[in-house]
Protein backbone atom coordinates (compact mmCIF):
# COMPACT_ATOMS: atom_id res chain seq x y z
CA UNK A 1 0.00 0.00 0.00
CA UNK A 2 1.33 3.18 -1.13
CA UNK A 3 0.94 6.15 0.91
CA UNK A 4 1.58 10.12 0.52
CA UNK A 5 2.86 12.09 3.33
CA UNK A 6 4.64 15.18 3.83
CA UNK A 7 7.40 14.76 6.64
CA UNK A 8 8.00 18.94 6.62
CA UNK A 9 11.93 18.21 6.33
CA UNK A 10 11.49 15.59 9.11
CA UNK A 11 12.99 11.69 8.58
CA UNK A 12 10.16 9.47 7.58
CA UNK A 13 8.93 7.05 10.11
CA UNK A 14 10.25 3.58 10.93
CA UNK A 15 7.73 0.84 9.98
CA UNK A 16 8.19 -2.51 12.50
CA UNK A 17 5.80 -5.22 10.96
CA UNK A 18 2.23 -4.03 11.41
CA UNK A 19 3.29 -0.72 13.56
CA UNK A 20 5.34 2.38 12.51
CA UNK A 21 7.26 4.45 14.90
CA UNK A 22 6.31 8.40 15.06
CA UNK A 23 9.15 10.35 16.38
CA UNK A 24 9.03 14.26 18.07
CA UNK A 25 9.51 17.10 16.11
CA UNK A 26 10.90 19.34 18.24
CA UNK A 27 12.71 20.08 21.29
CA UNK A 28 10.02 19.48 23.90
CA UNK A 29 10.30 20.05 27.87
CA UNK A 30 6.83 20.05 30.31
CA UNK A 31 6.73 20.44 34.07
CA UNK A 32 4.81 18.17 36.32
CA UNK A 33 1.17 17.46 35.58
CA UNK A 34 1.49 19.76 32.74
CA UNK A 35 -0.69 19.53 29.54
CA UNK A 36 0.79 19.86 25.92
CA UNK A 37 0.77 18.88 22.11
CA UNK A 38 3.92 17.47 21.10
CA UNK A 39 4.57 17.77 17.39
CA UNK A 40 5.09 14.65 15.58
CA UNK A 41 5.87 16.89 12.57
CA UNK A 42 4.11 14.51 9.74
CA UNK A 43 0.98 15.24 7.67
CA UNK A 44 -0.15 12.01 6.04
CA UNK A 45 -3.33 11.26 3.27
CA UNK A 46 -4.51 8.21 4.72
CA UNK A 47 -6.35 5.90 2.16
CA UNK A 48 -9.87 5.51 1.56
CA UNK A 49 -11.56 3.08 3.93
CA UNK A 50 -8.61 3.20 6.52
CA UNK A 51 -7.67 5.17 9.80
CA UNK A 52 -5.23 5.85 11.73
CA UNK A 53 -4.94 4.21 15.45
CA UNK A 54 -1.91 5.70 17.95
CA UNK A 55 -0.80 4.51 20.78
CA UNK A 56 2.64 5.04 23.19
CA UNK A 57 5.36 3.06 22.51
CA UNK A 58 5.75 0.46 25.66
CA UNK A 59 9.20 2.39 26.73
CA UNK A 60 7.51 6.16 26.59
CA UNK A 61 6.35 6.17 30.34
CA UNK A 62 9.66 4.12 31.52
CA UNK A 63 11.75 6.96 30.07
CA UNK A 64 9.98 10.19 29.53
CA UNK A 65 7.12 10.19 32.21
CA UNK A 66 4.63 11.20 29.82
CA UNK A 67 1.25 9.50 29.03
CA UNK A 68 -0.91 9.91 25.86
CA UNK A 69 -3.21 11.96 27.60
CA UNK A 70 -6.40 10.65 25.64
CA UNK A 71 -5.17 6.52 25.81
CA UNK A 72 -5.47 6.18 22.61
CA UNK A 73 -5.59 8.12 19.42
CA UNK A 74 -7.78 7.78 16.27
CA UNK A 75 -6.81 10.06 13.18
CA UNK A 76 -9.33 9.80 10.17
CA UNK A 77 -8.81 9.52 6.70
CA UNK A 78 -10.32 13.43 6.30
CA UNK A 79 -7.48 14.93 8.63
CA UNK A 80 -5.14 15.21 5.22
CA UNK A 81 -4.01 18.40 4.17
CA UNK A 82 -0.50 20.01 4.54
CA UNK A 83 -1.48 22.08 8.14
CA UNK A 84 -3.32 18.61 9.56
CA UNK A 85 0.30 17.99 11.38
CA UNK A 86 0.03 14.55 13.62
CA UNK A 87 0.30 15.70 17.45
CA UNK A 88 0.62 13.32 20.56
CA UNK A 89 -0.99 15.44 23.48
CA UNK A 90 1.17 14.29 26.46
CA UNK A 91 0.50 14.96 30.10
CA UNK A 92 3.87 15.07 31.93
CA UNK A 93 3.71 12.42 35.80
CA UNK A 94 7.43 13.12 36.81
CA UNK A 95 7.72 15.70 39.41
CA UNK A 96 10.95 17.03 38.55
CA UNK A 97 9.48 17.53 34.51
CA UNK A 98 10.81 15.89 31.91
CA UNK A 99 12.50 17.12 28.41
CA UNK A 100 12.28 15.41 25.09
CA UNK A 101 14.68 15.59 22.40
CA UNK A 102 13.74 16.11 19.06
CA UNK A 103 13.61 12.75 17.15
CA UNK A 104 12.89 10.73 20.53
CA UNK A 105 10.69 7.71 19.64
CA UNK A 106 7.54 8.27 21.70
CA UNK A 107 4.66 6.69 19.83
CA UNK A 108 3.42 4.27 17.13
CA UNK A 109 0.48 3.91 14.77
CA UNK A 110 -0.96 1.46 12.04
CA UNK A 111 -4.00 1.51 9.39
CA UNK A 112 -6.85 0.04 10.23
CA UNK A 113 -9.72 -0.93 8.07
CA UNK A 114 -13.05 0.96 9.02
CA UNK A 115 -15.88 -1.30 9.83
CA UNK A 116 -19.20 -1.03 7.58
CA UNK A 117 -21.81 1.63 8.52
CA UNK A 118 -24.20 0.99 11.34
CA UNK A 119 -27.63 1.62 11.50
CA UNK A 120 -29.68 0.40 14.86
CA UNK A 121 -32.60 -1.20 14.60
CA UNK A 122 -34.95 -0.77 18.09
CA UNK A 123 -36.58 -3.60 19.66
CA UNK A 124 -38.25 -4.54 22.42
CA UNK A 125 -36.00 -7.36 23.86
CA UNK A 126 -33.03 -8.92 22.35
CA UNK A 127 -34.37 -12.22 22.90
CA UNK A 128 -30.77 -13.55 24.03
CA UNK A 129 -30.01 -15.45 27.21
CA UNK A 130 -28.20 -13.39 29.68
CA UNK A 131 -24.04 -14.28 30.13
CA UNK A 132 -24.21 -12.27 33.43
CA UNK A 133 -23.28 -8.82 32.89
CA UNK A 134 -20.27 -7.06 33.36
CA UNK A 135 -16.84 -9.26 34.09
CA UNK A 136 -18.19 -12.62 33.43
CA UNK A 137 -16.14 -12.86 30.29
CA UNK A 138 -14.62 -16.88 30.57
CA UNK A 139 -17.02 -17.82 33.63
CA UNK A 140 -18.97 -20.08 31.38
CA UNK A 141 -16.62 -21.68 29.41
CA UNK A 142 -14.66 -22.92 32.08
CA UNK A 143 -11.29 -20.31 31.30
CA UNK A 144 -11.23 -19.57 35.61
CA UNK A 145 -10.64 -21.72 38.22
CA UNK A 146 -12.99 -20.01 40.42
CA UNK A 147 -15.85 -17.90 40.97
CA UNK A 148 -16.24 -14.44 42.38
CA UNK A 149 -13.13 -14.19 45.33
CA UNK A 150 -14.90 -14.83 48.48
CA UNK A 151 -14.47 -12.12 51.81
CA UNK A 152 -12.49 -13.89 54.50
CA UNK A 153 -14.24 -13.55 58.22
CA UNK A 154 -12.62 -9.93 59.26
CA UNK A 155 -10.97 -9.37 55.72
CA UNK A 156 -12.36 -6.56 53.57
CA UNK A 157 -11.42 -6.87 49.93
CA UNK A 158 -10.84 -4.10 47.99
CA UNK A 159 -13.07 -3.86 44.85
CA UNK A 160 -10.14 -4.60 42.29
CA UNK A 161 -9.78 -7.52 44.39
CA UNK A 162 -12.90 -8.57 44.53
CA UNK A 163 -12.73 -8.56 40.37
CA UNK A 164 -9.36 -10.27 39.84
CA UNK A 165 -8.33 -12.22 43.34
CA UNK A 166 -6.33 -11.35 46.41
CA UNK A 167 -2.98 -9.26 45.72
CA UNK A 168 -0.87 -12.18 46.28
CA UNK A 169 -2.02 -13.91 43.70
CA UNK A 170 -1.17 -10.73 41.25
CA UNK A 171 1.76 -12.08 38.73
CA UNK A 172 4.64 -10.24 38.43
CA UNK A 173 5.37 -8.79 35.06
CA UNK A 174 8.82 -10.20 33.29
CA UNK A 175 11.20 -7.25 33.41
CA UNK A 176 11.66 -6.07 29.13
CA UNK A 177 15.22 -6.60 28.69
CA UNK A 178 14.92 -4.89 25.41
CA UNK A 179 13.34 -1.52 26.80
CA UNK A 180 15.56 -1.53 29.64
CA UNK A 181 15.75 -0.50 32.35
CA UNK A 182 19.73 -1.01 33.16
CA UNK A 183 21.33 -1.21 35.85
CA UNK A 184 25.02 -1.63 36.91
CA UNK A 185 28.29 -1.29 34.56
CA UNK A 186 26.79 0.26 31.06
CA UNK A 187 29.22 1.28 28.31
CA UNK A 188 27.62 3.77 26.04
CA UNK A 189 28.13 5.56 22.87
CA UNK A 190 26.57 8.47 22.29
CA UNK A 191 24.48 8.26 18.95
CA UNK A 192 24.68 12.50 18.45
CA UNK A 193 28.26 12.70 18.83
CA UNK A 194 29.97 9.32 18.91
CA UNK A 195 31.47 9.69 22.26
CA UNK A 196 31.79 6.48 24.50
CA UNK A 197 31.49 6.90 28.24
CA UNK A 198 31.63 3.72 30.74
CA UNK A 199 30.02 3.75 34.13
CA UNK A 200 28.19 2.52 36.79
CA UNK A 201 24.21 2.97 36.87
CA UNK A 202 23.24 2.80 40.83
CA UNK A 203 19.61 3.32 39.86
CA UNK A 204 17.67 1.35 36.87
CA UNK A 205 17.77 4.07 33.75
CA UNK A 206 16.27 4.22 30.71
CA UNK A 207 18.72 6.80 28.99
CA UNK A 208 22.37 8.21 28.93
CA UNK A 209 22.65 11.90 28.44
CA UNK A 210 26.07 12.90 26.89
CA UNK A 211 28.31 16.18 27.85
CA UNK A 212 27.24 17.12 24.51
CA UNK A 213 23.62 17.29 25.95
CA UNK A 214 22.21 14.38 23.92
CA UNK A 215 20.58 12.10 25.26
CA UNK A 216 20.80 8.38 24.24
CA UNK A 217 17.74 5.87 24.96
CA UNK A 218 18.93 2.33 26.05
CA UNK A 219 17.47 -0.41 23.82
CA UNK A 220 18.49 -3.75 23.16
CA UNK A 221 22.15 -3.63 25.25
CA UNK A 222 24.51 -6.79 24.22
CA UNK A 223 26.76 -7.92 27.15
CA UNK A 224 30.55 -7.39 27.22
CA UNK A 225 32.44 -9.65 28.99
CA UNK A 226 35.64 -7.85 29.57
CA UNK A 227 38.92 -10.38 31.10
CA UNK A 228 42.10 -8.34 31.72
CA UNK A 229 45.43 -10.01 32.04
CA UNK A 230 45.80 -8.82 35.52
CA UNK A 231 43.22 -11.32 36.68
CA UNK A 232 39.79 -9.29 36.99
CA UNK A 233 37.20 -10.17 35.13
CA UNK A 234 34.03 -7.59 34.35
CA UNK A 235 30.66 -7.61 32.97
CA UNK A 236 28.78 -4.66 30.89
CA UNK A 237 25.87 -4.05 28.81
CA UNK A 238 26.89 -1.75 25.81
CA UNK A 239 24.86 -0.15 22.83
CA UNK A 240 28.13 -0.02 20.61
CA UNK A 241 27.64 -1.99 17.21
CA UNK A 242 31.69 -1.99 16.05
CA UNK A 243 33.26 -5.20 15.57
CA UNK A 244 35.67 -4.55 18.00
CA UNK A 245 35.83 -2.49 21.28
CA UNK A 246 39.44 -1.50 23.10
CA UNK A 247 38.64 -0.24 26.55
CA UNK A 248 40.83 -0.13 29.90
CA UNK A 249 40.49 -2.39 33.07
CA UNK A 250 39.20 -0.60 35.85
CA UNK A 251 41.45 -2.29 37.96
CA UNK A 252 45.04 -1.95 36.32
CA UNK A 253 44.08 0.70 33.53
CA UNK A 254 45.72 -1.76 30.98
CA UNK A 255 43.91 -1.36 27.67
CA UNK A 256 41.83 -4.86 26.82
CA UNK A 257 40.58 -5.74 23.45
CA UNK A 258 37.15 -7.86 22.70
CA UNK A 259 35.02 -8.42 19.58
CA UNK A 260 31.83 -9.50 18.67
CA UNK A 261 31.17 -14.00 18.90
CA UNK A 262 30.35 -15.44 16.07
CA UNK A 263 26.29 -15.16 16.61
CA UNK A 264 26.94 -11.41 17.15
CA UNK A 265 25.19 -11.20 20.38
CA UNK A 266 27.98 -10.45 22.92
CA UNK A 267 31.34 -9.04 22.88
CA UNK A 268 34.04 -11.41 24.32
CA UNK A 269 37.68 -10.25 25.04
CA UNK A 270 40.15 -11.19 22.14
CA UNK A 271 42.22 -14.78 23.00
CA UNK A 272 39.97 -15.38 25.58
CA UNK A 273 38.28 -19.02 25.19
CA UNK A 274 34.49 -19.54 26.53
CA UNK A 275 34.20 -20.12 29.87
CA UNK A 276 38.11 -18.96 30.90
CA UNK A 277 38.53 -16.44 33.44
């Protein structure tokens, strides 16, 4: 499917399978709880019999602190012309604000197929047996385990309880190791200015910001498995995509070589064998 759009000197956005990344246009910084439009800088002619449907990418909140203020966005095929600009209007939750760089990844959007026109038709009764109303979804084909959670004697549930079972029996989502956050020894390049800067992360972060101001997101880290010749081993996570890093033991200063394995998924100190200290 072909599609017309005028990126207003902007870079086109990234398609990923069915979704397509919408970047910032601009320089964008909001205060806590505060309200704003943030230009995704793209006017597009969406085809006949299609609109558009937006949502946040599932790192935005992690790493900016910003929600789409409306959940969801819906863009029909009407809103076309040069001036109909794409927006995401953002509502900033971090107390200390947050600031957005121009081309930061923030949302994502794909074409949907509009369903056929509806007319209702009013009747008296439906004449369909009842399922039982709102959250019974699965009750009567078997998909739970239980009925409705029952009260304990002297236990008051709260009413999300009462819909999905006590709190202990909430699972825990799996961390998303390729959204971040990171945490511990991170060597980072700087994708504005090249720069690569090795530390220590105390606290789990989404981002790097460079002296030169930019500020890297941290996606999709490989480990680096550093072994210096003075007998200390260390482990990092890196975004560098060279086939071969030189960087110096923090123990001796010596410098240490390593290079990508052969399934190009970690970086492994040059001469070292798997598995040798």
């Amino acid at each position: 499917m072909k599609v017309r759009i005028n990126a207003h000197g902007n870079a086109l956005p990234e398609a990923h399978g069915e979704w397509i990344d919408l970047c910032t246009a601009e320089d964008t910084t909001l205060s806590f709880l505060e309200y704003k439009i943030v230009s995704l800088g793209i006017s597009i002619e969406i085809p006949a019999g299609y609109y558009a449907h937006i949502v946040p990418r599932s790192s935005t909140f992690g790493k900016w602190g910003i929600l789409l203020a409306n959940s969801m966005g819906v863009i029909e095929n009407d809103y076309c012309g040069d001036g109909d600009v794409w927006g995401f209007p953002a509502v900033c939750l971090r107390k200390d604000g947050t600031t957005i760089p121009k081309g930061t990844r923030i949302c994502q959007f794909r074409l949907v197929e509009k369903a056929p026109p509806v007319e209702f038709v009013q009747v008296e009764s439906l004449g369909n047996e009842n399922r039982g109303g709102y959250g019974s979804t699965g009750e009567r084909a078997g998909m739970t385990e239980s009925r409705q959670p029952q009260e304990m004697p002297g236990q008051r549930m709260s009413r999300v309880e009462r819909m999905f079972g006590s709190r202990d029996s909430w699972a825990t989502p799996a961390a998303d190791d390729g959204q971040g956050p990171y945490k511990g020894f991170l060597l980072i390049e700087c994708e504005e200015c090249g720069a690569v800067k090795a530390f220590c992360a105390k606290r789990e972060t989404y981002a790097f910001k460079c002296s030169c101001g930019h500020e890297t997101p941290l996606e999709n880290l490989r480990p680096l498995f550093m072994h210096c010749k003075c007998g200390k081993s260390f482990r990092y996570k890196t975004n560098v995509t060279a086939q071969t890093i030189t960087h110096t033991c923090l123990n001796c200063k010596a410098p240490v070589d390593m290079e990508l394995n052969s399934k190009g998924n970690a970086y492994v100190t040059v001469g070292v064998r798997k598995g040798q200290a």
